[in-house]
Protein backbone atom coordinates (compact mmCIF):
# COMPACT_ATOMS: atom_id res chain seq x y z
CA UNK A 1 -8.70 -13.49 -22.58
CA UNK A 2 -5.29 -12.97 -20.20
CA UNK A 3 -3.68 -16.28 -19.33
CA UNK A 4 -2.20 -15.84 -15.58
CA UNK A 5 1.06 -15.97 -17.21
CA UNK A 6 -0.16 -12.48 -18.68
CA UNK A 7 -1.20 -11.04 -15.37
CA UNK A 8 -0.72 -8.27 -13.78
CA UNK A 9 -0.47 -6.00 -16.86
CA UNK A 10 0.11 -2.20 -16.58
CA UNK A 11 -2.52 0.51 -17.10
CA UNK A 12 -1.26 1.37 -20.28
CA UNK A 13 -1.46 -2.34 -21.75
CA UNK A 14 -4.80 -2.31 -20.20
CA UNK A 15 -5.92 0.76 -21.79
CA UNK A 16 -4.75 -0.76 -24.94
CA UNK A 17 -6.37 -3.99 -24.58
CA UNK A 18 -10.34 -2.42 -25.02
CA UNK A 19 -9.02 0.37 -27.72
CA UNK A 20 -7.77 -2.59 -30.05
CA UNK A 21 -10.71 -5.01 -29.29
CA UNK A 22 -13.57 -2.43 -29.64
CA UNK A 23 -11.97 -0.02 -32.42
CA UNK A 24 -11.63 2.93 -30.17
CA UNK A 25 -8.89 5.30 -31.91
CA UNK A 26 -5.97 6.12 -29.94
CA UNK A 27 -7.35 9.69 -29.47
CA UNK A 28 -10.49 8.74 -28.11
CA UNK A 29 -8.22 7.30 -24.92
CA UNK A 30 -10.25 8.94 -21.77
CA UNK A 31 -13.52 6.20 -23.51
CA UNK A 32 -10.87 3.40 -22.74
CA UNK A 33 -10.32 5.17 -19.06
CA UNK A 34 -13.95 5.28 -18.41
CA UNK A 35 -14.27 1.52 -19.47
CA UNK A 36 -11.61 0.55 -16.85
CA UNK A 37 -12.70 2.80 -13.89
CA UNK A 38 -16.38 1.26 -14.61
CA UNK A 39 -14.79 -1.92 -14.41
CA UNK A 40 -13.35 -1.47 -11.10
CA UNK A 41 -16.85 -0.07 -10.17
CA UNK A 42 -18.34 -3.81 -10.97
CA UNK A 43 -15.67 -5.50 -9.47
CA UNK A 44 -15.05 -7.43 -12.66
CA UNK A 45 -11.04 -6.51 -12.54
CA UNK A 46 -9.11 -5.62 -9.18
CA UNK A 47 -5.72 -3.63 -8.82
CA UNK A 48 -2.82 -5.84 -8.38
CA UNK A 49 -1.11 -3.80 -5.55
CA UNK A 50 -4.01 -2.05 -3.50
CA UNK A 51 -1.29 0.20 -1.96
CA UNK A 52 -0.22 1.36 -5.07
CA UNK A 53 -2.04 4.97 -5.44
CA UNK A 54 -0.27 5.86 -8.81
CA UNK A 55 -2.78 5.64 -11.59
CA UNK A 56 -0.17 5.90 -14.27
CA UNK A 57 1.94 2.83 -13.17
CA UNK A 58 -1.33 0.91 -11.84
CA UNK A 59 -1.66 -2.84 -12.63
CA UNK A 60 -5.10 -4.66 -12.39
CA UNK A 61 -5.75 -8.23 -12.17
CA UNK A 62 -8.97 -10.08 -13.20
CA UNK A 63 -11.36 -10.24 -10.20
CA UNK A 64 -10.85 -14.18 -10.33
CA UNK A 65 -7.18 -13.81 -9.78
């Protein structure tokens, strides 16, 4: 679990974050991708800077935050 002091984290941290937890090989990335963009479907994390339409340097906060 992110501590606020942790937050926002980048999309590549993010991406990172489910690979390492739920042994998904660094090849398999686009499975990590899907798990974030279904995550921002349930509103369970939120970007950080709704402005911000670059995917690549996105940041996404928890949905609490």
């Amino acid at each position: 679990m992110l501590t606020p002091s942790q937050l926002p984290v980048t999309l590549k941290q993010f991406i990172a974050m489910p690979r390492n937890r739920m042994g998904i090989e660094d090849k398999n990335y686009p499975m990590a991708s899907r798990i974030i963009k279904d995550s921002i479907e349930a509103e369970l994390i939120k970007p950080y800077d709704p402005e911000n339409k670059s995917r690549k340097h996105a940041k996404y906060i928890p949905f609490w935050a």
